[in-house]
Every structure is written in structure tokens, then in C-alpha cells.
N, C-alpha and C. Protein backbone atom coordinates (compact mmCIF):
# COMPACT_ATOMS: atom_id res chain seq x y z
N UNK A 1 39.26 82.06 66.14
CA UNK A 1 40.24 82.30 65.11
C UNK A 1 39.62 83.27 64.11
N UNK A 2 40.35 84.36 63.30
CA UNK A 2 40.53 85.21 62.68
C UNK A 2 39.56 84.69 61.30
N UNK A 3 39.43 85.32 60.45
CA UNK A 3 38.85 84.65 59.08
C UNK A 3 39.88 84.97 58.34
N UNK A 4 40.79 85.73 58.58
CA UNK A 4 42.35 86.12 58.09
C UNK A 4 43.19 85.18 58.44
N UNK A 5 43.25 84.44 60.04
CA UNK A 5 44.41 83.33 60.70
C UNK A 5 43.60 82.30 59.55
N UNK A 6 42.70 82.22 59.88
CA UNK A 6 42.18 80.65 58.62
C UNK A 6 42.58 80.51 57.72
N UNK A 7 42.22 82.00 56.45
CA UNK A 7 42.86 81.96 55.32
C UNK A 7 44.27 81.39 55.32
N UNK A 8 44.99 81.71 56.04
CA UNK A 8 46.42 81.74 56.30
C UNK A 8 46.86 80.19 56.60
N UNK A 9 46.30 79.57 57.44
CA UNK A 9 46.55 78.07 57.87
C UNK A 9 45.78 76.93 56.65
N UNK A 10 44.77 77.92 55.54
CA UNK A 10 44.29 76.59 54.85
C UNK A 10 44.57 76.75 53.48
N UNK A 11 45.80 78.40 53.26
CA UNK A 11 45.94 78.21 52.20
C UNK A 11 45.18 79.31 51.19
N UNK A 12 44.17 79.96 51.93
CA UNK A 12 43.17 80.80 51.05
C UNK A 12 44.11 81.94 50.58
N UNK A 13 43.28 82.84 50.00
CA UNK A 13 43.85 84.31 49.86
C UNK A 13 43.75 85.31 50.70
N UNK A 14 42.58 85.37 51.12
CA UNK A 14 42.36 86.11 52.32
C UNK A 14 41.13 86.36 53.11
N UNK A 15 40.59 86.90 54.04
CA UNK A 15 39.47 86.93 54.87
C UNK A 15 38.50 86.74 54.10
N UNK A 16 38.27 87.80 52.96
CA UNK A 16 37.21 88.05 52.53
C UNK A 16 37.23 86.62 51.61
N UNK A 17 38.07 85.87 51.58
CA UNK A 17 37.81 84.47 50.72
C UNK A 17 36.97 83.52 51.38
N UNK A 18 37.15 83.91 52.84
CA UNK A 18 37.17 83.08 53.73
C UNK A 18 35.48 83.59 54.26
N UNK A 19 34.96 84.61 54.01
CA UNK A 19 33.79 85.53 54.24
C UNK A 19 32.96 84.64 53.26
N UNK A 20 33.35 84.80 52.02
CA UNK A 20 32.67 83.91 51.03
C UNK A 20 32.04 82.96 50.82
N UNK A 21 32.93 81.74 51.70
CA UNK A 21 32.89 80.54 51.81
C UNK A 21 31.86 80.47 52.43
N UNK A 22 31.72 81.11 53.43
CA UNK A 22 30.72 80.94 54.80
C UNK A 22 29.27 81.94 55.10
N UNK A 23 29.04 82.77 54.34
CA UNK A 23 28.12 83.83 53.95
C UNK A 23 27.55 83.77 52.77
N UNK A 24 28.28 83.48 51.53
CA UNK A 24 27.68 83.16 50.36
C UNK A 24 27.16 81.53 50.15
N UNK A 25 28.08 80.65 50.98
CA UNK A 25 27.92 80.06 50.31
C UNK A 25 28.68 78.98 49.22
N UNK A 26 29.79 79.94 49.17
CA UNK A 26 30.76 79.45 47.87
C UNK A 26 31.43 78.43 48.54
N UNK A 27 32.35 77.49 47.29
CA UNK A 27 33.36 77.28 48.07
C UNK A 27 34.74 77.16 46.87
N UNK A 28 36.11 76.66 48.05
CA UNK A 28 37.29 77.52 47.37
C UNK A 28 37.61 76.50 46.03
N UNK A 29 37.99 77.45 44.91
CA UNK A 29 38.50 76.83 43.92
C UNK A 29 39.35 75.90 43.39
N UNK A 30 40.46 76.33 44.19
CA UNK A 30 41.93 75.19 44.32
C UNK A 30 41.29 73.99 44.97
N UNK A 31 41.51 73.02 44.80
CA UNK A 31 41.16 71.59 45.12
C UNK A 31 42.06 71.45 46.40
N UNK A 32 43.82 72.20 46.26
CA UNK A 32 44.15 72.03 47.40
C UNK A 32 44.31 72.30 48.42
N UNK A 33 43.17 73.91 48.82
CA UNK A 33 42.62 73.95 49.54
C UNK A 33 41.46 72.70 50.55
N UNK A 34 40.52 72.51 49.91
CA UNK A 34 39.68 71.61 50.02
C UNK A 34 40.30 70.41 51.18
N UNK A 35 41.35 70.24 50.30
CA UNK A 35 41.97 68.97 51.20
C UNK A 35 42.57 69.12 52.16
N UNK A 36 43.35 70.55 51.93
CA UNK A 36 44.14 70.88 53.61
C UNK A 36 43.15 70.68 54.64
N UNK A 37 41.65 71.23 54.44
CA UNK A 37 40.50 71.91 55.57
C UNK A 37 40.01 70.05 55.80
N UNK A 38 40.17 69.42 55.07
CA UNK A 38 39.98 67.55 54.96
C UNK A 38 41.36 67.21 56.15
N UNK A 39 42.22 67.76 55.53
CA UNK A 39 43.53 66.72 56.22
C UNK A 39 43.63 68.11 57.68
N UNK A 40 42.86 68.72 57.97
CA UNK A 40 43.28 69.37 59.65
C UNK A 40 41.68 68.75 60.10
N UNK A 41 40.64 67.84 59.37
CA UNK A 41 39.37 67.48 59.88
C UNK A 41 38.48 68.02 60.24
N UNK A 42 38.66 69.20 59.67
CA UNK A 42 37.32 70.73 59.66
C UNK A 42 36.12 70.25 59.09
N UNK A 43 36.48 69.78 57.49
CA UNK A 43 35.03 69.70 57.29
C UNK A 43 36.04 68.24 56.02
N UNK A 44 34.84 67.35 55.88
CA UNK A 44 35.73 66.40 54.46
C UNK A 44 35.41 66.93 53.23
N UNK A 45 35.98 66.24 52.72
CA UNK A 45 35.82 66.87 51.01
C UNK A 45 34.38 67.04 50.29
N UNK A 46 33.73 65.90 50.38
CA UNK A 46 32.31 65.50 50.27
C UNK A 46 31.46 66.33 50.57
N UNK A 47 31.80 67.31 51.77
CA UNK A 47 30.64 67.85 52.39
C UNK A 47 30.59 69.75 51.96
N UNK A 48 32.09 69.79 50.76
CA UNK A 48 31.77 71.00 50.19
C UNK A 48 30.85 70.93 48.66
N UNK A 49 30.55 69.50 48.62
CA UNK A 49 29.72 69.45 47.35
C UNK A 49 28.36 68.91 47.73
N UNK A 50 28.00 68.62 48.88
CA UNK A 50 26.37 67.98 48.82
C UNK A 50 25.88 69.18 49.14
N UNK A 51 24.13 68.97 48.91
CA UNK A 51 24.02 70.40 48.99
C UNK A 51 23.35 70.57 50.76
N UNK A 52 22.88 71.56 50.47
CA UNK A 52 22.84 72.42 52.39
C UNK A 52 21.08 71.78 52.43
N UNK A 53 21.04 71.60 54.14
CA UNK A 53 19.82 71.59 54.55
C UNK A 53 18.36 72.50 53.70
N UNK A 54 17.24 72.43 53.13
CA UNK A 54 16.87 73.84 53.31
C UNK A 54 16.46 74.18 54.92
N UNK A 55 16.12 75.50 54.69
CA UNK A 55 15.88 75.98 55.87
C UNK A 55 14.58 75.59 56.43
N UNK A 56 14.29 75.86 57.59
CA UNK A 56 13.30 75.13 58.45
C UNK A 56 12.55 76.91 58.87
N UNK A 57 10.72 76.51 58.11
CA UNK A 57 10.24 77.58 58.11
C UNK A 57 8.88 77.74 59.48
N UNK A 58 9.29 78.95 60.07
CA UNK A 58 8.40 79.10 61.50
C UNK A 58 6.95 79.35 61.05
């Protein structure tokens, strides 16, 4: 799927929102976003606020 079809099915603004999320880092502002990507079971709510693994160094 598109990072444009996503935006589109969860509500975002557009790809590059959707670029954001997943490259930076960020995540989306509207709360009711959040919950759509919760209520299709992508990711739960919880898991856009704990923080990330660090990385694992060679």
C-alpha cells in the first residue's frame, strides 16, 4: 500500500504525513487519527507513545 492509500484510509493529510510518521519518527496530531490506525489493529494507541527500542550497536 501507497503512503498516499494510507493517508487516505487513516485519515492523514497526505504521504508526506505519512513519511513522517515512519522516518522521523513523529507521530499524528489528531487523536483521531491514532484511533482509526487502533480500530483497523495496525498499531494500538499505547504504542505511539512508549518510546522505541535503542538501536543495537555492531
Amino acid at each position: 500500500m501507497s503512503r498516499a492509500a494510507f493517508a487516505t484510509m487513516v485519515g492523514g493529510r497526505s504521504a508526506s504525513t505519512v513519511e513522517g510518521w515512519e522516518d522521523a519518527g513523529k507521530r499524528p496530531r489528531d487523536p483521531s487519527i491514532v484511533t482509526r490506525i487502533a480500530d483497523l489493529e495496525i498499531a494500538r494507541a499505547e504504542d505511539w507513545y512508549a518510546p522505541a527500542p535503542a538501536p543495537v550497536e555492531a
